[in-house]
PDB file of N, CA and C in Angstrom:
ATOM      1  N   UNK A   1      16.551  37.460 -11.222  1.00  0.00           N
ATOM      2  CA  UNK A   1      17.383  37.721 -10.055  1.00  0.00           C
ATOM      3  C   UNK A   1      16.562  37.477  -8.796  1.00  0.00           C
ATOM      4  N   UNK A   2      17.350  36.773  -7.898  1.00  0.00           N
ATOM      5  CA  UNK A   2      16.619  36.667  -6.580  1.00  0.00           C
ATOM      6  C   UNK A   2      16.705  37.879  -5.538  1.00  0.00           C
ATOM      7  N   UNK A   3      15.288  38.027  -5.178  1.00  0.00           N
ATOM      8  CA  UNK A   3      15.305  38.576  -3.967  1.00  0.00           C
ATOM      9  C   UNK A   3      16.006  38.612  -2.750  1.00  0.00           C
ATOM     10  N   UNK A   4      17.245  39.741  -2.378  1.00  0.00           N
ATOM     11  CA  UNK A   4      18.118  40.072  -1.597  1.00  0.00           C
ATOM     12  C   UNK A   4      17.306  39.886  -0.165  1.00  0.00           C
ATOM     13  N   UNK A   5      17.684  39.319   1.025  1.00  0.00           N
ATOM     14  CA  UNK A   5      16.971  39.608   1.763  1.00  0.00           C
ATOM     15  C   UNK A   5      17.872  40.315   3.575  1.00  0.00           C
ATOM     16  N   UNK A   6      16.890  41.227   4.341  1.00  0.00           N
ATOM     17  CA  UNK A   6      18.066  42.149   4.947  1.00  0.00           C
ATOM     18  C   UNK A   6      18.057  41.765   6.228  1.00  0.00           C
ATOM     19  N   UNK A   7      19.479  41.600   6.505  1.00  0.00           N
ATOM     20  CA  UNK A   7      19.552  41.218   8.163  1.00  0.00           C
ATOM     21  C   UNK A   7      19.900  42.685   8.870  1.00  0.00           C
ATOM     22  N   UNK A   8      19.645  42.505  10.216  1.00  0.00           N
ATOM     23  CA  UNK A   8      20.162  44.034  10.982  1.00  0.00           C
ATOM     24  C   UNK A   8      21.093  43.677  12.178  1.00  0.00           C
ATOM     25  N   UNK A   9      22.179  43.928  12.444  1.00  0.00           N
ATOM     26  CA  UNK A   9      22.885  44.369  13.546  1.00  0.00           C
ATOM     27  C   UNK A   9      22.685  45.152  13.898  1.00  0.00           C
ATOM     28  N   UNK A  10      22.774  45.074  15.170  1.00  0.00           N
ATOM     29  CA  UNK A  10      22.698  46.788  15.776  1.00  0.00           C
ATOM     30  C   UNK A  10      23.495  47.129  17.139  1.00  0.00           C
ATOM     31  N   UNK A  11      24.386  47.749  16.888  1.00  0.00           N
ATOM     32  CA  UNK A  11      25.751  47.846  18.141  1.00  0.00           C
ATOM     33  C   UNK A  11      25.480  49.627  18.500  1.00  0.00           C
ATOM     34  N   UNK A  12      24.707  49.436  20.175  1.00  0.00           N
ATOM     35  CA  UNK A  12      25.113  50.676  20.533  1.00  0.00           C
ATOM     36  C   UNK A  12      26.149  51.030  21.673  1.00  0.00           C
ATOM     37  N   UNK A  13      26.982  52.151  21.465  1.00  0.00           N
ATOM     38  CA  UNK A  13      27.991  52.565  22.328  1.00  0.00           C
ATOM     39  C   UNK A  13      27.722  53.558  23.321  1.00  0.00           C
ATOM     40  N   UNK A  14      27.988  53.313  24.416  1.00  0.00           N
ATOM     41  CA  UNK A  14      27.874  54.955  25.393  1.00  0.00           C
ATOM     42  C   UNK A  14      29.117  54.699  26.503  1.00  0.00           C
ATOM     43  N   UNK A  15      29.205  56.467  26.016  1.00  0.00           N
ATOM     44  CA  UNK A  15      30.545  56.456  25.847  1.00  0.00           C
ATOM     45  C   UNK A  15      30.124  57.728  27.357  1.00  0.00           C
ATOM     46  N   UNK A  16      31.460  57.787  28.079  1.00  0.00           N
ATOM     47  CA  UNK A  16      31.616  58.974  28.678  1.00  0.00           C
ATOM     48  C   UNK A  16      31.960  60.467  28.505  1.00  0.00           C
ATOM     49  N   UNK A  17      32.222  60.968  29.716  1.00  0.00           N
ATOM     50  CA  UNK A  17      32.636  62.683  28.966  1.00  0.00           C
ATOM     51  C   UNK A  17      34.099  62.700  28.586  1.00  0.00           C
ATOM     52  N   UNK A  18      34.889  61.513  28.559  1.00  0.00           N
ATOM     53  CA  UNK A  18      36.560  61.440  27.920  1.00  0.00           C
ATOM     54  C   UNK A  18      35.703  60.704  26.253  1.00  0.00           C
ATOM     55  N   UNK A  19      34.860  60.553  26.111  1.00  0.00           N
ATOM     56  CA  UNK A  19      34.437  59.410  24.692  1.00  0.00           C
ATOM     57  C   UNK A  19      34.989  58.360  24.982  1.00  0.00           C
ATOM     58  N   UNK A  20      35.314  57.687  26.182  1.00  0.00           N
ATOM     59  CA  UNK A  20      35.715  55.945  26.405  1.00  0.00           C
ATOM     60  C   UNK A  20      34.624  55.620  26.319  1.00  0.00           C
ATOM     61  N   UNK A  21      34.440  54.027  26.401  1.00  0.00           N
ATOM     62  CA  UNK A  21      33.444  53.044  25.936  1.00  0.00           C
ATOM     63  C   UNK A  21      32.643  52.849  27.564  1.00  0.00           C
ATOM     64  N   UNK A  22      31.596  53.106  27.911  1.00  0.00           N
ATOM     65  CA  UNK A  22      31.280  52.460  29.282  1.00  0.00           C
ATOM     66  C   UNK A  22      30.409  51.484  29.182  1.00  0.00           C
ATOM     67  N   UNK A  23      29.964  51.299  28.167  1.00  0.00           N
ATOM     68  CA  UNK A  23      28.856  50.265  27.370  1.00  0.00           C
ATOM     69  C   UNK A  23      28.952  49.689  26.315  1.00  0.00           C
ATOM     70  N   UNK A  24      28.972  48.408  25.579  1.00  0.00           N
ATOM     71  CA  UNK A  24      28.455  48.102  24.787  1.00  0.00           C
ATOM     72  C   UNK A  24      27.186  47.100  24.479  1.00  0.00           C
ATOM     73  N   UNK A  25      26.377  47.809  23.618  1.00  0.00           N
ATOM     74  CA  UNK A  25      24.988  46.785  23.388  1.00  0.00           C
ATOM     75  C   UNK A  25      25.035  46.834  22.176  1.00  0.00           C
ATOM     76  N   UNK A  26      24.246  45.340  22.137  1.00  0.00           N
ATOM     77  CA  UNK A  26      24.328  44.411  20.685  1.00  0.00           C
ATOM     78  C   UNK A  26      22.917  44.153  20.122  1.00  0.00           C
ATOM     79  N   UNK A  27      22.599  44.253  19.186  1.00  0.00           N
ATOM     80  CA  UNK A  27      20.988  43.117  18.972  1.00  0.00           C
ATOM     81  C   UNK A  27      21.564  42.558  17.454  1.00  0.00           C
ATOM     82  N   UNK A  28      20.711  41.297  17.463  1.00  0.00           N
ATOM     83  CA  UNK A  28      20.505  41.093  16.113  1.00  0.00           C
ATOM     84  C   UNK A  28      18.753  39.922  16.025  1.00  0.00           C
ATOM     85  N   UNK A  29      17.895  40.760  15.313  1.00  0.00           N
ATOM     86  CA  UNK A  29      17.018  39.992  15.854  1.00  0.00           C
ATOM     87  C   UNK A  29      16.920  39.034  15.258  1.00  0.00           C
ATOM     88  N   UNK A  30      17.132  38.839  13.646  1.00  0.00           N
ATOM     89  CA  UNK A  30      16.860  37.165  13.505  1.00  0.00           C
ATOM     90  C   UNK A  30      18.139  36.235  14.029  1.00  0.00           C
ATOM     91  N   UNK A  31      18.802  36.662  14.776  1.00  0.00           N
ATOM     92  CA  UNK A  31      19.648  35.873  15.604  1.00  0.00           C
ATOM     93  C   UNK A  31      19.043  35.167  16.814  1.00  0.00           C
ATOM     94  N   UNK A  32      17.768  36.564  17.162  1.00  0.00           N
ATOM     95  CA  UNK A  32      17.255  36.770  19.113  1.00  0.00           C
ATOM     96  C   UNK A  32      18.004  37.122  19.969  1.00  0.00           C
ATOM     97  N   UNK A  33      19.089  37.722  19.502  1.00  0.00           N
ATOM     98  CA  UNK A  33      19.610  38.372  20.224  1.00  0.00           C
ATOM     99  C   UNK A  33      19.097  40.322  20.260  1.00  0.00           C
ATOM    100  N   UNK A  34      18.560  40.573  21.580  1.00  0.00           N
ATOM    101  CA  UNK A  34      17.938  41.955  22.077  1.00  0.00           C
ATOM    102  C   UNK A  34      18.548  42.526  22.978  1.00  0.00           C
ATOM    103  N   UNK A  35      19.364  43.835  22.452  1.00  0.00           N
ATOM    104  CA  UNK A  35      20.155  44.025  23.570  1.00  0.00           C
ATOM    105  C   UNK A  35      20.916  43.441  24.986  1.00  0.00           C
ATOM    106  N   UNK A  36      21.523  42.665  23.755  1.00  0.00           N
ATOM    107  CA  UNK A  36      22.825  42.394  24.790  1.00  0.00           C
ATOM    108  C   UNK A  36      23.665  43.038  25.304  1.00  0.00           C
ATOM    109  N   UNK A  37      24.400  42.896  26.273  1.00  0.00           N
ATOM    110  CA  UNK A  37      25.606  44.049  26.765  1.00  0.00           C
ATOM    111  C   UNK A  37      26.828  42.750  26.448  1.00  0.00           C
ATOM    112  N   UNK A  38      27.920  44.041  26.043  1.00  0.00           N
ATOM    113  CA  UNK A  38      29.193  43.450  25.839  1.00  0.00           C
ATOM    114  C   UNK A  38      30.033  44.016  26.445  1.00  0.00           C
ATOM    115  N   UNK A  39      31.538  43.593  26.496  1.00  0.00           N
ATOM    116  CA  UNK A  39      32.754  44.329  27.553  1.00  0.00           C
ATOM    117  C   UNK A  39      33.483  44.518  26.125  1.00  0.00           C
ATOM    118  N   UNK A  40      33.803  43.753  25.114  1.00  0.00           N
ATOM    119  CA  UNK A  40      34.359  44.042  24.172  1.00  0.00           C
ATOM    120  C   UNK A  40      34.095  43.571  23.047  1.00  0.00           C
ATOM    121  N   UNK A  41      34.588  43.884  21.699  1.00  0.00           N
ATOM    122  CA  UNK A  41      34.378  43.791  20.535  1.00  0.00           C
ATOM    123  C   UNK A  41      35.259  44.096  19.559  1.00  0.00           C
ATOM    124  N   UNK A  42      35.408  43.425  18.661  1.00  0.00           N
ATOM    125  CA  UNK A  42      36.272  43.920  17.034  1.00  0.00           C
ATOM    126  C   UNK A  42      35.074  43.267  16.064  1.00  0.00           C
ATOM    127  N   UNK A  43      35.611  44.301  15.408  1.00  0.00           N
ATOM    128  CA  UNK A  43      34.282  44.241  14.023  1.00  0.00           C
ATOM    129  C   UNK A  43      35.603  44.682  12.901  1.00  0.00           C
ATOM    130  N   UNK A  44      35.111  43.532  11.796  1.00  0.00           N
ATOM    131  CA  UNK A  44      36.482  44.277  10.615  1.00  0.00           C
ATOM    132  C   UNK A  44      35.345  44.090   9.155  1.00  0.00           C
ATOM    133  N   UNK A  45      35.913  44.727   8.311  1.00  0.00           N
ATOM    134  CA  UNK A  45      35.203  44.999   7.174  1.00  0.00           C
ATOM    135  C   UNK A  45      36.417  45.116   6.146  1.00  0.00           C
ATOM    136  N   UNK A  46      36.256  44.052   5.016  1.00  0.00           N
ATOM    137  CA  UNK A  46      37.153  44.562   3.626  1.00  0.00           C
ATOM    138  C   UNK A  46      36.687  45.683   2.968  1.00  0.00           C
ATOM    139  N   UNK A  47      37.583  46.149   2.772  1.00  0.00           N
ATOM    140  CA  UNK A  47      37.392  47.591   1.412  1.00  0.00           C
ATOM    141  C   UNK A  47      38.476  46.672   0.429  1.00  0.00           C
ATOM    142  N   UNK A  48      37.257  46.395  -0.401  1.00  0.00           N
ATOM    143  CA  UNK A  48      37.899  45.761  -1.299  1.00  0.00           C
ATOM    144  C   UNK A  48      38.374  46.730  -2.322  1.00  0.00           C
ATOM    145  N   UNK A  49      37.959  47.935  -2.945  1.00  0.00           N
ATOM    146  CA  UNK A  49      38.571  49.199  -3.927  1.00  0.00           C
ATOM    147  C   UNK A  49      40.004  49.655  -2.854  1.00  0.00           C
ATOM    148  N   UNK A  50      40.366  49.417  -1.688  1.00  0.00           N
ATOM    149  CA  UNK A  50      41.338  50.011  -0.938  1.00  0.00           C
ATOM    150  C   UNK A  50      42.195  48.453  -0.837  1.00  0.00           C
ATOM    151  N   UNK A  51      41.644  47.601  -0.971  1.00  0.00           N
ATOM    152  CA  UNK A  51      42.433  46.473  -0.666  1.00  0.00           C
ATOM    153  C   UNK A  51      42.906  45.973   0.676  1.00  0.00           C
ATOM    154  N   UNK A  52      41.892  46.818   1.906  1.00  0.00           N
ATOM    155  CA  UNK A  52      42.231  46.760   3.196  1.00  0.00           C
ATOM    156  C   UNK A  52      41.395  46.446   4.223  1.00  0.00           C
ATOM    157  N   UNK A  53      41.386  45.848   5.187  1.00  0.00           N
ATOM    158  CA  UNK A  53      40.960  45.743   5.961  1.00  0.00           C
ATOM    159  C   UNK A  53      40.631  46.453   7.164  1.00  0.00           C
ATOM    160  N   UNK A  54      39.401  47.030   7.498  1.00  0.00           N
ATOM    161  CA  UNK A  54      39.080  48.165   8.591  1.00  0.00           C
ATOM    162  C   UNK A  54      38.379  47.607   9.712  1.00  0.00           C
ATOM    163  N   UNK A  55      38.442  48.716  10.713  1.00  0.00           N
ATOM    164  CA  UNK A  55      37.911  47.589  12.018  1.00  0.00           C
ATOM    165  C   UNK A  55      37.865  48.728  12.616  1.00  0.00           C
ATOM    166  N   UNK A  56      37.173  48.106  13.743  1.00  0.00           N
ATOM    167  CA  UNK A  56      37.091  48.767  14.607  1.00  0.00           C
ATOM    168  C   UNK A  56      37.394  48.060  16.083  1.00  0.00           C
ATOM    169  N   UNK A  57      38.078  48.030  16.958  1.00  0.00           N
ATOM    170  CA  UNK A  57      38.097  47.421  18.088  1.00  0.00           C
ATOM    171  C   UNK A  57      37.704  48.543  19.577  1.00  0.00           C
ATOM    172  N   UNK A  58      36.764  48.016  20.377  1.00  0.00           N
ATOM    173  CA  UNK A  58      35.849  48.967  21.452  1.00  0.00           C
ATOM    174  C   UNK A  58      36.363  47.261  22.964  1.00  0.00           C
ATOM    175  N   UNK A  59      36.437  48.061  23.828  1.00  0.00           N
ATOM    176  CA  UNK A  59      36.249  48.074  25.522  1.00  0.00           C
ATOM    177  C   UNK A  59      35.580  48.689  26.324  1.00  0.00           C
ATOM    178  N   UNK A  60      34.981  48.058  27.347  1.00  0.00           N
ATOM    179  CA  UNK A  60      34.666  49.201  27.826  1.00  0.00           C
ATOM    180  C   UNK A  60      36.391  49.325  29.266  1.00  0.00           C
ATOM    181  N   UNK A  61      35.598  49.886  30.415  1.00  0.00           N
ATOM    182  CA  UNK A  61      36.741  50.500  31.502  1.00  0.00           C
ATOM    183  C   UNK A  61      36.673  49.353  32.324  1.00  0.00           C
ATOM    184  N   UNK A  62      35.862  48.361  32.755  1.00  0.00           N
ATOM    185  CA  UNK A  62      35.868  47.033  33.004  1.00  0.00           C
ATOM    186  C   UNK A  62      36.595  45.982  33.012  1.00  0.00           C
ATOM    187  N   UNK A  63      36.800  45.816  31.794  1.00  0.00           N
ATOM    188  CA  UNK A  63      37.648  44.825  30.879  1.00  0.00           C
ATOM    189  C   UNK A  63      39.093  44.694  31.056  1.00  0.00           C
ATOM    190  N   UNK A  64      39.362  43.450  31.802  1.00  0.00           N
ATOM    191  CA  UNK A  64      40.442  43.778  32.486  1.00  0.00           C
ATOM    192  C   UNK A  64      41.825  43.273  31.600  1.00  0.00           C
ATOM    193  N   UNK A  65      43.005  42.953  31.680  1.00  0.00           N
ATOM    194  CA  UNK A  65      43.808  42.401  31.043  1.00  0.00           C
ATOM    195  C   UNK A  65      43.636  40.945  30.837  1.00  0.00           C
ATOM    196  N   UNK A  66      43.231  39.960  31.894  1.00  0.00           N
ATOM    197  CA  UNK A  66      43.415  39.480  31.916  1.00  0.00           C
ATOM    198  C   UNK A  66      41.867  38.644  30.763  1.00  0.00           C
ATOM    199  N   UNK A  67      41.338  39.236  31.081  1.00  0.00           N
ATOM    200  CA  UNK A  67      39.583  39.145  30.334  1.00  0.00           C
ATOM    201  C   UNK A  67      40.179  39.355  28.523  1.00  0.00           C
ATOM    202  N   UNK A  68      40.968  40.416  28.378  1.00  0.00           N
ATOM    203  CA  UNK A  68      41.542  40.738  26.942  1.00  0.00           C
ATOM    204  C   UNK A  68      42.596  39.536  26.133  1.00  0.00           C
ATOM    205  N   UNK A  69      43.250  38.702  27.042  1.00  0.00           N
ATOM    206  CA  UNK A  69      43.909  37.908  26.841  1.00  0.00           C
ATOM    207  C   UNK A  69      43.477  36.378  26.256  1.00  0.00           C
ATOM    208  N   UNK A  70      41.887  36.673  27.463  1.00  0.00           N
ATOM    209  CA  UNK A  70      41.487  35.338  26.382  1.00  0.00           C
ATOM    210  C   UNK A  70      40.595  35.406  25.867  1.00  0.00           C
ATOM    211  N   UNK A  71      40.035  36.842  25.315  1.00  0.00           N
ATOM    212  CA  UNK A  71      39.616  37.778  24.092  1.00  0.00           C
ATOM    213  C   UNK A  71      40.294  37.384  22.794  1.00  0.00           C
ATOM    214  N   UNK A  72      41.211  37.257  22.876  1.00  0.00           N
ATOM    215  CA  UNK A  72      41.786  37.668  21.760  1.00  0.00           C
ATOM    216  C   UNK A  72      42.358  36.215  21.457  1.00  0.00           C
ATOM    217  N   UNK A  73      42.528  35.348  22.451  1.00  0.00           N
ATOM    218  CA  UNK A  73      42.892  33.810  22.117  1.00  0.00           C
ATOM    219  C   UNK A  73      41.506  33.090  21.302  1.00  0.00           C
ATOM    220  N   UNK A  74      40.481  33.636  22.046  1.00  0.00           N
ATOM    221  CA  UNK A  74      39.031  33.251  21.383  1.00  0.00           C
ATOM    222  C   UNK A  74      39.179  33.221  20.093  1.00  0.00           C
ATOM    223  N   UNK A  75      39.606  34.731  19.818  1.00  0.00           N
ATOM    224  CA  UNK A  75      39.198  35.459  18.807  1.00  0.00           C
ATOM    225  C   UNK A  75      39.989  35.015  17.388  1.00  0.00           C
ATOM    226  N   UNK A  76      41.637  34.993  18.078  1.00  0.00           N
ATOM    227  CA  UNK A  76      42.447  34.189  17.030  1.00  0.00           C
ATOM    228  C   UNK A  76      41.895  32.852  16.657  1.00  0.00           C
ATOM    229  N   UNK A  77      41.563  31.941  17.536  1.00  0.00           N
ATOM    230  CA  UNK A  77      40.414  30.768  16.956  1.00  0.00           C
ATOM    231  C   UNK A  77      39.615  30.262  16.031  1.00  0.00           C
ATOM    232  N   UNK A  78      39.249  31.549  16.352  1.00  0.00           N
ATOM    233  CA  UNK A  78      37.626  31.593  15.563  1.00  0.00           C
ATOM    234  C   UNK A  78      38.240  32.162  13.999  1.00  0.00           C
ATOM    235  N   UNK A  79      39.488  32.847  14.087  1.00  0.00           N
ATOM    236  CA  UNK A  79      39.625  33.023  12.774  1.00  0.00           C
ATOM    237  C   UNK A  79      40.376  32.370  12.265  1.00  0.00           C
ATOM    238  N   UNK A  80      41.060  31.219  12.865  1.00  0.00           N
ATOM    239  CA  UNK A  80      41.541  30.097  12.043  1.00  0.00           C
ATOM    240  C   UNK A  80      40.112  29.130  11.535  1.00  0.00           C
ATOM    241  N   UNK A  81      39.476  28.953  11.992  1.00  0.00           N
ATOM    242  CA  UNK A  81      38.179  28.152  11.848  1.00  0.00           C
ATOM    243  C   UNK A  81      37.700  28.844  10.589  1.00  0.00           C
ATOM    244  N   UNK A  82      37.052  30.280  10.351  1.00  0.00           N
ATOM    245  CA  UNK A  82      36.391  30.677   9.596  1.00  0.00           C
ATOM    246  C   UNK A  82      37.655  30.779   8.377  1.00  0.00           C
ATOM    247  N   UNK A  83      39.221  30.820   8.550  1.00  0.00           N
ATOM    248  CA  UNK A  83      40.105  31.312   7.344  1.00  0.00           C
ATOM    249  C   UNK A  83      39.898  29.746   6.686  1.00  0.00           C
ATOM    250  N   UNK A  84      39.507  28.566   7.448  1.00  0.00           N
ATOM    251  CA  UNK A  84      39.929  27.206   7.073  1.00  0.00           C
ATOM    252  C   UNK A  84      38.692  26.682   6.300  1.00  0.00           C
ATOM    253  N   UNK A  85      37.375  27.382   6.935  1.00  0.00           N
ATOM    254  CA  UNK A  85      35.998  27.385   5.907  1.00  0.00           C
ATOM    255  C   UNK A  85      35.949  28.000   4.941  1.00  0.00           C
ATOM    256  N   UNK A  86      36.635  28.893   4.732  1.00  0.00           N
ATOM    257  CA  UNK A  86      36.205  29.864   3.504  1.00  0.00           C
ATOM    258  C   UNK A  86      37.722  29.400   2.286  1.00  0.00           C
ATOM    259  N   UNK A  87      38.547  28.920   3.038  1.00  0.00           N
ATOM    260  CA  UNK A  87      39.490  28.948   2.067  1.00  0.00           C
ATOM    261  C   UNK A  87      40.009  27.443   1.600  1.00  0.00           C
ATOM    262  N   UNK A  88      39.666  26.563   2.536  1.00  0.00           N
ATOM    263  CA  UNK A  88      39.969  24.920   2.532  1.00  0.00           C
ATOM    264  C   UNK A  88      41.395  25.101   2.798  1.00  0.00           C
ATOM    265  N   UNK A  89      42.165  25.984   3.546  1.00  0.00           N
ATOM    266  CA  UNK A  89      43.204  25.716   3.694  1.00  0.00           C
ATOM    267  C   UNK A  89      43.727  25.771   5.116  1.00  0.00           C
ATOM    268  N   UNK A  90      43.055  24.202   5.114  1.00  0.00           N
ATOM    269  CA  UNK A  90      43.568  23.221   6.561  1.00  0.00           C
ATOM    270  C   UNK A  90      44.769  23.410   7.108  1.00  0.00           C
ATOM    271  N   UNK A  91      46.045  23.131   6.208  1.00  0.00           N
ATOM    272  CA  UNK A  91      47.660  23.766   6.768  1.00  0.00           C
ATOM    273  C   UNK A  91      47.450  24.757   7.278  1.00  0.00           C
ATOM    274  N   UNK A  92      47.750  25.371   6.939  1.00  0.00           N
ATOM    275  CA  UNK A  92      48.096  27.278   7.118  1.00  0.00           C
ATOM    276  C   UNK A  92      46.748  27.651   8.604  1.00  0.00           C
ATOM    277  N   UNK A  93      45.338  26.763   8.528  1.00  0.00           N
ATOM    278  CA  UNK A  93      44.627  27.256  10.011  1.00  0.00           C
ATOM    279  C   UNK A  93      45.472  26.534  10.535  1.00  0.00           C
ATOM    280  N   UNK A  94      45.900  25.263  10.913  1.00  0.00           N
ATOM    281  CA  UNK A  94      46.321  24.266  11.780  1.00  0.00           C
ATOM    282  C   UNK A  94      47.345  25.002  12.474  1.00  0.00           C
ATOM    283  N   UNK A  95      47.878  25.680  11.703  1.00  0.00           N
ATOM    284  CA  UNK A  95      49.509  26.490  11.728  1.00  0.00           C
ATOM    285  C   UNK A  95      49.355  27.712  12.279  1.00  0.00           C
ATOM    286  N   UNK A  96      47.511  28.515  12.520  1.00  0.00           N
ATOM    287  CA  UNK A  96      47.640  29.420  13.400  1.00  0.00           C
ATOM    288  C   UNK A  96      47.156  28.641  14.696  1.00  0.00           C
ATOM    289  N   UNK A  97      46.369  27.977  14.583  1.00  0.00           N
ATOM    290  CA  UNK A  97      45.612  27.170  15.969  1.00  0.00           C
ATOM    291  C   UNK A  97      47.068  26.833  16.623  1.00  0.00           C
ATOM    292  N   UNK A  98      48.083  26.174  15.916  1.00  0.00           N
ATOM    293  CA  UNK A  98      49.408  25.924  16.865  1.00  0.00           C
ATOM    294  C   UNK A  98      49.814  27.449  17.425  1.00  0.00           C
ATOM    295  N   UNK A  99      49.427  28.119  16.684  1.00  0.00           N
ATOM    296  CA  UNK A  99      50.137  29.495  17.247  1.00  0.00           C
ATOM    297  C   UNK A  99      49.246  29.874  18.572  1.00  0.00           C
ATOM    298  N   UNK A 100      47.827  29.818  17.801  1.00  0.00           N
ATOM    299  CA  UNK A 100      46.880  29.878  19.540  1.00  0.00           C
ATOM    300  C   UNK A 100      47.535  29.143  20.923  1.00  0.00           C
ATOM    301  N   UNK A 101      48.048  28.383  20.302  1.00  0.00           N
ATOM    302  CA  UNK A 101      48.316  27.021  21.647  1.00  0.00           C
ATOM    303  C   UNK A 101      49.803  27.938  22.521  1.00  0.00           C
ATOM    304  N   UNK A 102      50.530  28.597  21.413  1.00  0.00           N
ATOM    305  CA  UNK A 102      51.398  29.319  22.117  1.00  0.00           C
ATOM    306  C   UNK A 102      51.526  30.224  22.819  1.00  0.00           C
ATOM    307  N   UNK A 103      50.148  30.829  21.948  1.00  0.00           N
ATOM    308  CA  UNK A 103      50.014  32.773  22.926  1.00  0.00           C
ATOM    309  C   UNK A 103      49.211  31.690  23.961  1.00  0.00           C
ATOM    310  N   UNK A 104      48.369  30.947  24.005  1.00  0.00           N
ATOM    311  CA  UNK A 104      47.549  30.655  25.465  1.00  0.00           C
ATOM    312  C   UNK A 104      48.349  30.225  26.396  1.00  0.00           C
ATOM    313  N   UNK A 105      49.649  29.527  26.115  1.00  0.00           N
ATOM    314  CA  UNK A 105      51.206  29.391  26.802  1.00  0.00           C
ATOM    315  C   UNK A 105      51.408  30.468  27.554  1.00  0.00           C
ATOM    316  N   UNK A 106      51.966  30.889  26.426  1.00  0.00           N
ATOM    317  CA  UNK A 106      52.521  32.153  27.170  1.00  0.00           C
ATOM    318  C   UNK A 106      52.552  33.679  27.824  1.00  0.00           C
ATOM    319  N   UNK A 107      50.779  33.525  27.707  1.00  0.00           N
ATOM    320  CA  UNK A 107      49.979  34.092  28.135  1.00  0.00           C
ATOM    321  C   UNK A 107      49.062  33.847  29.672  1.00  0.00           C
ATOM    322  N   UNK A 108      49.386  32.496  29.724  1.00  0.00           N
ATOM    323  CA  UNK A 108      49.076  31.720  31.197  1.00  0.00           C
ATOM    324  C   UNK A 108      47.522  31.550  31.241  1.00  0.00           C
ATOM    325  N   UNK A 109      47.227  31.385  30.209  1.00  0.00           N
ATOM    326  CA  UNK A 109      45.444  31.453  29.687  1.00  0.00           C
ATOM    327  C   UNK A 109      44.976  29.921  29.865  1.00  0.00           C
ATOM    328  N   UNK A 110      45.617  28.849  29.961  1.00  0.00           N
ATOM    329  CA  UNK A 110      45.532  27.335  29.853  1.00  0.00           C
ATOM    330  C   UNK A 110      44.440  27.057  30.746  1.00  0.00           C
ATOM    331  N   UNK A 111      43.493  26.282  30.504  1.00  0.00           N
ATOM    332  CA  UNK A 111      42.689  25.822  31.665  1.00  0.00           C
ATOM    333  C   UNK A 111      43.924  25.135  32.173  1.00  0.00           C
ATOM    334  N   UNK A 112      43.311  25.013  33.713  1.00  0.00           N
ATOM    335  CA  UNK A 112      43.741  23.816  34.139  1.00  0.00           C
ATOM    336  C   UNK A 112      43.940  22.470  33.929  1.00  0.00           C
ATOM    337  N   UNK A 113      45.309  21.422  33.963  1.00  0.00           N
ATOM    338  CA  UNK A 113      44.399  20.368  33.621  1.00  0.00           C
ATOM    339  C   UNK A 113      43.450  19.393  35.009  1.00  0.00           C
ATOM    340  N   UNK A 114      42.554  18.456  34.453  1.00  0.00           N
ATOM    341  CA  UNK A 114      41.940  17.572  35.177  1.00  0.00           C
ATOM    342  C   UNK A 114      42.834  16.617  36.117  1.00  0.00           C
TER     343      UNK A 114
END
C-alpha cells in the first residue's frame, strides 16, 4: 500500500457579538496560499453513509448583493466544469453552463460588450 500523503486547509472565521461572519481567512500551504482574506465561501462535503450533501455557506457584512450574484454565477461554472471532469458528461454540463448564461441574463451580471 502506498503512502497516503496530507494536505491542510485552513479556514479561519471571526465572527462578531451577533456570531455574523466579519472575516474570513484561508491558507493552504502547499497551494502558497497564507492567510488569505475572503468575503465569501461555500464548502460542501458528501456523507456518503447519509447519501447527502453538507455545506456550509459563510459572508461576511461587506458582501454586497451584487458581489453575491456573480458569486454564485462563478460558482455555478466551476461546477459544471468539475461535474463534466469527473463524470464525462459533456451534455448535461453544457446544459448547466446554458443555464449560467441565463441567471448572468437575468441577473444583469454580463460584462459589457466590446
Amino acid at each position: 500500500m502506498s503512502k497516503l500523503k496530507k494536505s491542510k486547509i485552513e479556514i479561519e472565521v471571526l465572527t462578531n457579538e451577533n456570531n455574523l461572519p466579519e472575516q474570513i481567512i484561508w491558507s493552504a500551504a502547499e497551494g502558497g496560499i497564507d492567510k488569505e482574506s475572503a468575503e465569501a465561501m461555500i464548502l460542501s462535503f458528501w456523507d456518503k453513509k447519509a447519501n447527502t450533501a453538507m455545506r456550509i455557506d459563510l459572508w461576511n457584512k461587506e458582501f454586497t448583493v451584487d458581489d453575491m450574484k456573480k458569486f454564485m454565477h462563478q460558482t455555478l461554472i466551476t461546477m459544471a466544469d468539475s461535474f463534466e471532469k469527473a463524470t464525462g458528461e459533456k451534455n448535461m454540463a453544457e446544459d448547466l453552463r446554458d443555464y449560467c448564461q441565463h441567471f448572468a441574463e437575468k441577473m444583469g451580471i454580463l460584462p459589457p460588450l466590446s
